[in-house]
N, C-alpha and C. Protein backbone atom coordinates (compact mmCIF):
# COMPACT_ATOMS: atom_id res chain seq x y z
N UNK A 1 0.85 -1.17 0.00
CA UNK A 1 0.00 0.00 0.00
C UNK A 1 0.89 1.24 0.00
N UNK A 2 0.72 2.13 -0.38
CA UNK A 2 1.69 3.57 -1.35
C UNK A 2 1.30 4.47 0.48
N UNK A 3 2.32 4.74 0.66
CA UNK A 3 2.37 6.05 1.91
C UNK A 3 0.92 6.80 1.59
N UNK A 4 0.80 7.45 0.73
CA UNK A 4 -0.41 8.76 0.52
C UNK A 4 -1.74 7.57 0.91
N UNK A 5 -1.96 6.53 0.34
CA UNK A 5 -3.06 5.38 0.73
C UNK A 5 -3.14 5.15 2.36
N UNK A 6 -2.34 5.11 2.72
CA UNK A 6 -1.83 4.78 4.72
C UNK A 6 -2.41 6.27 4.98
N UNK A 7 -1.51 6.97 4.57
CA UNK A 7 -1.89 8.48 5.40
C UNK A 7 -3.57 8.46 5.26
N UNK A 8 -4.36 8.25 3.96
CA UNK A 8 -5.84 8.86 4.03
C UNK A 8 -6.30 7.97 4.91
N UNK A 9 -6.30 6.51 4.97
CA UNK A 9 -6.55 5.66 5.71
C UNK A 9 -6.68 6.13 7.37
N UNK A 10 -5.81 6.38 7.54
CA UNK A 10 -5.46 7.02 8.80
C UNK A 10 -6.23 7.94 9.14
N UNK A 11 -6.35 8.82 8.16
CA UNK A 11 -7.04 10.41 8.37
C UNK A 11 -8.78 9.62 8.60
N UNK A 12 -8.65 8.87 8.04
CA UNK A 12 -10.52 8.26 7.75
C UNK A 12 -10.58 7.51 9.12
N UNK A 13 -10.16 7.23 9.58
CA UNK A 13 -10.52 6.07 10.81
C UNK A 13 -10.45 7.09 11.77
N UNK A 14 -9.86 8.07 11.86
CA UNK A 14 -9.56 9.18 13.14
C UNK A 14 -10.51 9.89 12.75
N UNK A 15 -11.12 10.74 12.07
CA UNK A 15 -12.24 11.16 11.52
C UNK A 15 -13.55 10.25 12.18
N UNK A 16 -13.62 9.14 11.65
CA UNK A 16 -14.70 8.65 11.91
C UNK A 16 -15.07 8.16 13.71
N UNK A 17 -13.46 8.07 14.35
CA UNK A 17 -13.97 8.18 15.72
C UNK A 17 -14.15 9.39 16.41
N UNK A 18 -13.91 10.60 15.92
CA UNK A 18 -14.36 11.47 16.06
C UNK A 18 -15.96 11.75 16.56
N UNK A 19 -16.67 11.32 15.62
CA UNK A 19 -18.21 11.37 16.32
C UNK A 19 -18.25 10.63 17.67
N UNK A 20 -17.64 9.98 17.48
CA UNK A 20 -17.87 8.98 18.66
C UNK A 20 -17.41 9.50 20.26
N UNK A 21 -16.00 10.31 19.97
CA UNK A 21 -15.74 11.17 21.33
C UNK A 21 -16.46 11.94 21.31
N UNK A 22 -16.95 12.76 20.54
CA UNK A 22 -17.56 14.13 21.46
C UNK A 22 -19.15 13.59 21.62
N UNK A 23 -19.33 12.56 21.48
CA UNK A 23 -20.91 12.04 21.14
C UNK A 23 -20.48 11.27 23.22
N UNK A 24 -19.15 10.39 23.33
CA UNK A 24 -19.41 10.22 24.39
C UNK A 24 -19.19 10.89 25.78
N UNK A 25 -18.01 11.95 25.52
CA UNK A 25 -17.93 12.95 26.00
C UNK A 25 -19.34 13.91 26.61
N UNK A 26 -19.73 14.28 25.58
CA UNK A 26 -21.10 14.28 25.88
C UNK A 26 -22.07 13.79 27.11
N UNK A 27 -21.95 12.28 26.76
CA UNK A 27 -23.00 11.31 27.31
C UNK A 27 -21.90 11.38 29.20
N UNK A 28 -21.22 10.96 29.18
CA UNK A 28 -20.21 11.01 30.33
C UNK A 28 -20.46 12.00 31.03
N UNK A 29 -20.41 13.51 30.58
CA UNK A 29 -20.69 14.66 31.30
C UNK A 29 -22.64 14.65 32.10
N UNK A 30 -23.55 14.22 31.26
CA UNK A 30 -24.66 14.60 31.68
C UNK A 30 -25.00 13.14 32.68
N UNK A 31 -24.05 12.01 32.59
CA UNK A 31 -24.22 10.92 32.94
C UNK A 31 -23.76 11.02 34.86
N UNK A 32 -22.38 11.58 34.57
CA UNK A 32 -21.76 12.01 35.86
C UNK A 32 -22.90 13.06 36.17
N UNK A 33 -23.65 14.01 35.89
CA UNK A 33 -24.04 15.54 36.49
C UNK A 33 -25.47 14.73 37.14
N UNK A 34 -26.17 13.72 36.00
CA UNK A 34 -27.29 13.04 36.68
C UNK A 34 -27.11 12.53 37.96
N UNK A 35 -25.86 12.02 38.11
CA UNK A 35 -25.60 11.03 39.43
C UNK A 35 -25.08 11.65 40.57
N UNK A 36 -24.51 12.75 39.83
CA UNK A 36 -24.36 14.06 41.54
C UNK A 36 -25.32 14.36 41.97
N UNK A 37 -26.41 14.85 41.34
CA UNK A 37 -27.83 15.74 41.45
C UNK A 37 -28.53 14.43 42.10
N UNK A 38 -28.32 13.14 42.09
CA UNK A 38 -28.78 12.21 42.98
C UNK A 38 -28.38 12.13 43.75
N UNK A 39 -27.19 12.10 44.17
CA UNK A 39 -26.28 12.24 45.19
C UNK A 39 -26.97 12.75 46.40
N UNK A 40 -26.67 14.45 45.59
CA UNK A 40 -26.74 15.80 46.31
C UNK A 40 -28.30 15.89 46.42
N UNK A 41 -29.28 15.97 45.72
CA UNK A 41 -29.99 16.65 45.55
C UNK A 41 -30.58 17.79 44.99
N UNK A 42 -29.74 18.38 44.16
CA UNK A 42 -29.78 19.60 43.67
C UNK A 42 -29.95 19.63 41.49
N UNK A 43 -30.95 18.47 41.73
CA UNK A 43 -31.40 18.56 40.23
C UNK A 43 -32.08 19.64 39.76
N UNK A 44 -31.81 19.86 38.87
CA UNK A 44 -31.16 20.01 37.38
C UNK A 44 -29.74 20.66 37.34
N UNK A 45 -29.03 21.22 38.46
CA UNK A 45 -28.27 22.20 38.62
C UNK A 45 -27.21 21.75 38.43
N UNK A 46 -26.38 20.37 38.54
CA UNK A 46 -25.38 20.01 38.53
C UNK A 46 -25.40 19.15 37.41
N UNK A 47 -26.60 18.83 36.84
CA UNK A 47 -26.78 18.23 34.81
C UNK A 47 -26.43 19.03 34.70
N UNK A 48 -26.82 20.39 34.46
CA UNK A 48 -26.61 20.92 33.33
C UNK A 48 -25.02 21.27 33.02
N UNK A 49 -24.26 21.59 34.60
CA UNK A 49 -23.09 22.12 34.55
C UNK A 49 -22.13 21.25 34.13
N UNK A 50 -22.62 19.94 34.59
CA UNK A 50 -21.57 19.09 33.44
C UNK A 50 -22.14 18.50 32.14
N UNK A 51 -23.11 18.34 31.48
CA UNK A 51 -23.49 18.37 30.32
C UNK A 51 -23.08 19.53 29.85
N UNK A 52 -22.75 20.66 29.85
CA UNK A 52 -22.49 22.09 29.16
C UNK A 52 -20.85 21.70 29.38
N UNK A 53 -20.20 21.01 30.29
CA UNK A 53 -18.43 20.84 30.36
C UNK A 53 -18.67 19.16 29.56
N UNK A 54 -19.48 18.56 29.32
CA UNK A 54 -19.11 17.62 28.64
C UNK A 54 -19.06 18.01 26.80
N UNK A 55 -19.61 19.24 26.77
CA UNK A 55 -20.30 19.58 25.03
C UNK A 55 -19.14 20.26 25.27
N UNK A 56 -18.38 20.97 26.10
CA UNK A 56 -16.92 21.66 25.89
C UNK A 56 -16.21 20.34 25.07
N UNK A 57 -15.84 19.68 26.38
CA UNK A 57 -14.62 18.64 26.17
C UNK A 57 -15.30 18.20 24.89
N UNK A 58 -16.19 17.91 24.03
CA UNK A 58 -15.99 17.65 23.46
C UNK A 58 -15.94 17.78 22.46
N UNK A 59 -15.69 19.21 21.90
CA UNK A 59 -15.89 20.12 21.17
C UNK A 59 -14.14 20.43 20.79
N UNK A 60 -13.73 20.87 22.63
CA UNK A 60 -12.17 20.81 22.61
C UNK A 60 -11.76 19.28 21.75
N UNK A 61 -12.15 17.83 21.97
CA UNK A 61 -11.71 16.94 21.25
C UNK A 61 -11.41 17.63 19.45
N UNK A 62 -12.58 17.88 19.01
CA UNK A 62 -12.65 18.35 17.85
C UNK A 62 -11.81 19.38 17.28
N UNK A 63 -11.59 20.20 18.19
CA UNK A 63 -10.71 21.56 17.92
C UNK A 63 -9.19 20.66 17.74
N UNK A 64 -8.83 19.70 18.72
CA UNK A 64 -7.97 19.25 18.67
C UNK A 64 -7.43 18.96 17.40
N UNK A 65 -8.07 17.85 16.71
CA UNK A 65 -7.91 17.06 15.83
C UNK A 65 -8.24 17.97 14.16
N UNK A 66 -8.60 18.69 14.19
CA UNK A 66 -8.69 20.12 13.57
C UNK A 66 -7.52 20.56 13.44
N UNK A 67 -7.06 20.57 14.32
CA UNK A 67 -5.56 21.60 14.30
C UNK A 67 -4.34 20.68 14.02
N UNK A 68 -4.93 19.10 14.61
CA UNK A 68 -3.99 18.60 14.20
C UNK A 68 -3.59 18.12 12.69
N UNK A 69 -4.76 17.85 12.10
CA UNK A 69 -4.61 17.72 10.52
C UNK A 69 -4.24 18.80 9.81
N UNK A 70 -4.60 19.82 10.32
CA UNK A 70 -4.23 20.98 9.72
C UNK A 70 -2.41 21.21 9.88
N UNK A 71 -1.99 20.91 10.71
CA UNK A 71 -0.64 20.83 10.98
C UNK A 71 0.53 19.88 9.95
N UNK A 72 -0.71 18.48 9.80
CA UNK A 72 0.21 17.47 9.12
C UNK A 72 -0.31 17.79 7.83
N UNK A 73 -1.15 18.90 7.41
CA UNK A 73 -0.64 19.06 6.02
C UNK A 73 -0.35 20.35 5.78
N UNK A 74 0.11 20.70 6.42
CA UNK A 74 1.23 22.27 6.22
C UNK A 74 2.28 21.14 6.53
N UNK A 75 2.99 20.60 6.77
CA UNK A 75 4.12 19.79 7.11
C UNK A 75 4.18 18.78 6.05
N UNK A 76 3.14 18.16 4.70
CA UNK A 76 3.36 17.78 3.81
C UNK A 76 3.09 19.13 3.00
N UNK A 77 2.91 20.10 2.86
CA UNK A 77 3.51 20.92 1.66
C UNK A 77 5.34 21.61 1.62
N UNK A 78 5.33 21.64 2.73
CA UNK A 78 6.85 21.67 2.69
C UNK A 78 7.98 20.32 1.86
């Protein structure tokens, strides 16, 4: 298989788990905030604050991987 075939390969499988972090990222944040607010008592107040830090993180995932492709191909035009 030719390097440029590996590299897209690569780019496609990281891409495609992509949905999958910020989708569980997501789920993790409102999952933990449900189970404090049981904890504590103080539902809806502690969903929302980590459902709104789970749609960060996983947003930050995205920004990540954004910047990082963007990096490895300024580093193949050189």
């Amino acid at each position: 298989m030719k390097d440029d075939n590996k590299k897209y390969l690569k780019q496609l499988v990281m891409a495609s788990t992509l949905g999958f972090q910020v989708a569980f990222a997501i789920f993790i944040g409102l999952a933990f905030g449900v189970w404090l607010d049981t904890q504590v008592g103080t539902f809806p107040w502690l969903t929302l604050v980590f459902l709104v830090l789970g749609v960060v993180a996983g947003f930050l995932n995205y920004y990540r991987f954004a910047v990082k492709q963007q990096e490895e191909e300024k580093d193949l035009k050189k």
